[in-house]
C-alpha atoms as a PDB file:
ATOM      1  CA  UNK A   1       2.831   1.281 -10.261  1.00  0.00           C
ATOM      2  CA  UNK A   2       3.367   5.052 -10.856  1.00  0.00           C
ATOM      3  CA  UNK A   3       6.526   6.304  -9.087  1.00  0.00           C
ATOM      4  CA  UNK A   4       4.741   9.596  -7.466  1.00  0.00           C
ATOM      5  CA  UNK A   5       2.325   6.224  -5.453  1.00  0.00           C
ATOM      6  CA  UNK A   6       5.426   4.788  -3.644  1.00  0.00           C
ATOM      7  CA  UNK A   7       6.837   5.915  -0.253  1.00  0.00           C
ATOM      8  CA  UNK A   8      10.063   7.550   0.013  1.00  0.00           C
ATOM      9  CA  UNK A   9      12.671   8.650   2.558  1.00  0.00           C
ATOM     10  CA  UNK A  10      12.748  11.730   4.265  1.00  0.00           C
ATOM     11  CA  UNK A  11      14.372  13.980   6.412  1.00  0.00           C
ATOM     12  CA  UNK A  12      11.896  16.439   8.853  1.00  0.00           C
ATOM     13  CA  UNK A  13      13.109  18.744  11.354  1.00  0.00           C
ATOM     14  CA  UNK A  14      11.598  22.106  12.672  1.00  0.00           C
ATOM     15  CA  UNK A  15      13.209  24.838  10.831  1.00  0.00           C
ATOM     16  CA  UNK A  16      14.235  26.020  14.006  1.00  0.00           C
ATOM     17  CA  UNK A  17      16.158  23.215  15.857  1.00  0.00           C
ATOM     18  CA  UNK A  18      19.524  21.593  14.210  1.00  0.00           C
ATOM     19  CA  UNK A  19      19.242  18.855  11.460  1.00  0.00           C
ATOM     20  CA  UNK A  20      20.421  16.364  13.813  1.00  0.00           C
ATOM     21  CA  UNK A  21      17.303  15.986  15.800  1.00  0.00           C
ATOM     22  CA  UNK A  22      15.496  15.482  12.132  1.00  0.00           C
ATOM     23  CA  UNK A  23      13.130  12.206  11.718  1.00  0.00           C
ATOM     24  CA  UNK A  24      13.157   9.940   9.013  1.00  0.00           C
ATOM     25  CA  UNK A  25       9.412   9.319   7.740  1.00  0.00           C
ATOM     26  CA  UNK A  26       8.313   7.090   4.612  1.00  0.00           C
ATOM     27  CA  UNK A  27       5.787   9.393   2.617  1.00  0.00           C
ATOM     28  CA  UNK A  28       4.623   9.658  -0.668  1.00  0.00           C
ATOM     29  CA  UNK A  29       5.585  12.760  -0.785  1.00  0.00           C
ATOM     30  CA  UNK A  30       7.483  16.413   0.731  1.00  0.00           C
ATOM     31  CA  UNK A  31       4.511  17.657   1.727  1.00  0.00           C
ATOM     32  CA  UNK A  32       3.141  14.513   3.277  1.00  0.00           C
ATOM     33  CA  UNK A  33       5.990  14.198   5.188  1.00  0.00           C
ATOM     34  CA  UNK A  34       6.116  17.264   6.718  1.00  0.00           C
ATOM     35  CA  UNK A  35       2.508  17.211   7.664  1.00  0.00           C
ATOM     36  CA  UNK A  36       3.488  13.298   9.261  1.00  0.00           C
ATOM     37  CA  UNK A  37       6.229  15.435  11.336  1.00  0.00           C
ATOM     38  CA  UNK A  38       3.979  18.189  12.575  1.00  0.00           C
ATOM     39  CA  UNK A  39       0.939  15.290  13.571  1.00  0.00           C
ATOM     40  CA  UNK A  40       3.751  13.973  15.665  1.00  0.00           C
ATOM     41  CA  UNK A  41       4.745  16.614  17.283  1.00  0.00           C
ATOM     42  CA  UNK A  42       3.502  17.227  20.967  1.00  0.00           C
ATOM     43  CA  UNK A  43       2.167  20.887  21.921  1.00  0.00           C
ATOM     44  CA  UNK A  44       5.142  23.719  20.653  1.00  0.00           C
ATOM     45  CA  UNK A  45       4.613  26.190  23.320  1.00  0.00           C
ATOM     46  CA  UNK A  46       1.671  28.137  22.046  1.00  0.00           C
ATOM     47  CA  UNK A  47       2.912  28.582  18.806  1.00  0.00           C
ATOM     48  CA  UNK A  48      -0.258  28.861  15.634  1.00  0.00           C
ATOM     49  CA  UNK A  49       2.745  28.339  13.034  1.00  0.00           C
ATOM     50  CA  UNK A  50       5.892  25.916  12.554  1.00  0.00           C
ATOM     51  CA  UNK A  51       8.043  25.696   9.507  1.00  0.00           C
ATOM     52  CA  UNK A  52       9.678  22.010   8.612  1.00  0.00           C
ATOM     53  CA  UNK A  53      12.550  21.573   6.628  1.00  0.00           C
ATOM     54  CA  UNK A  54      11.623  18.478   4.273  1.00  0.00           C
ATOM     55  CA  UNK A  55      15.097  16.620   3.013  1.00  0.00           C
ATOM     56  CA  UNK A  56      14.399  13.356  -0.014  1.00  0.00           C
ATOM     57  CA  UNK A  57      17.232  11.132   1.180  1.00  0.00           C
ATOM     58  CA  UNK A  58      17.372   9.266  -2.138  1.00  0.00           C
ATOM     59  CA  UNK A  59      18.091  12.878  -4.226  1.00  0.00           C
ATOM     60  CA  UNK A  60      19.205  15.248  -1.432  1.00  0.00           C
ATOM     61  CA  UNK A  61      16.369  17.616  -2.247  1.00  0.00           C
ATOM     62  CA  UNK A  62      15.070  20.121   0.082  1.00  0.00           C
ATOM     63  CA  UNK A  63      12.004  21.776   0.410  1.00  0.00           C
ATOM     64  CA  UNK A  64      10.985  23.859   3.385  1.00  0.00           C
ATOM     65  CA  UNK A  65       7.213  24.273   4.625  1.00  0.00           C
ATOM     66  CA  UNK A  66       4.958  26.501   7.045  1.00  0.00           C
ATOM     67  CA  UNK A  67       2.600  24.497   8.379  1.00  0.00           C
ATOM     68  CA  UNK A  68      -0.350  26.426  10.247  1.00  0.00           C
ATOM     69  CA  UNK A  69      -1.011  24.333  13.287  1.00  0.00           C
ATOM     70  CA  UNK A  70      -4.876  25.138  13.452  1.00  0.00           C
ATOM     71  CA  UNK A  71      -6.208  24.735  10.036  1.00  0.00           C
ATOM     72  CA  UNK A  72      -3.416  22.845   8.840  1.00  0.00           C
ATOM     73  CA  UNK A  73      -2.707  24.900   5.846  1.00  0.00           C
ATOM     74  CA  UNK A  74       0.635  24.213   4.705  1.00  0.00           C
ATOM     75  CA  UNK A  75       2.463  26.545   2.250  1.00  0.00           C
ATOM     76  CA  UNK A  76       5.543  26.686   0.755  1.00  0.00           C
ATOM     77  CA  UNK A  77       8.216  29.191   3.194  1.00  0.00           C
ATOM     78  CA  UNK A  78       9.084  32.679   1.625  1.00  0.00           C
END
């Protein structure tokens, strides 16, 4: 079974709150985790945008995303 098909460990927290109040999500992938986080989350106060801070906790890689919360576009944070 190809590797990129398998769930892995992550790390999500809003860019904007402390890593300590991150959850850990099996996904296939950064992306798909952060979009896991932000279907979890309840209503953020109004907000149209969040950004998620992705952590593999196999590799230590990071990846940080902007998630729009009404279309769901989710882009890479610049």
């Amino acid at each position: 079974m190809p590797q990129a098909s398998q769930s892995r460990r992550f790390s999500v927290h809003a860019r904007h709150v402390e890593a300590h109040h991150a959850r850990v999500l099996e996904e296939r992938s950064f992306e798909a985790a952060a979009v896991a986080y932000v279907e979890d989350l309840h209503a953020i106060g109004g907000e149209h945008e969040i950004s998620v801070i992705v952590r593999e906790l196999d590799s230590g890689h990071e990846h940080c995303f902007r998630i729009d919360l009404e279309s769901g576009d989710t882009a890479a944070c610049g």
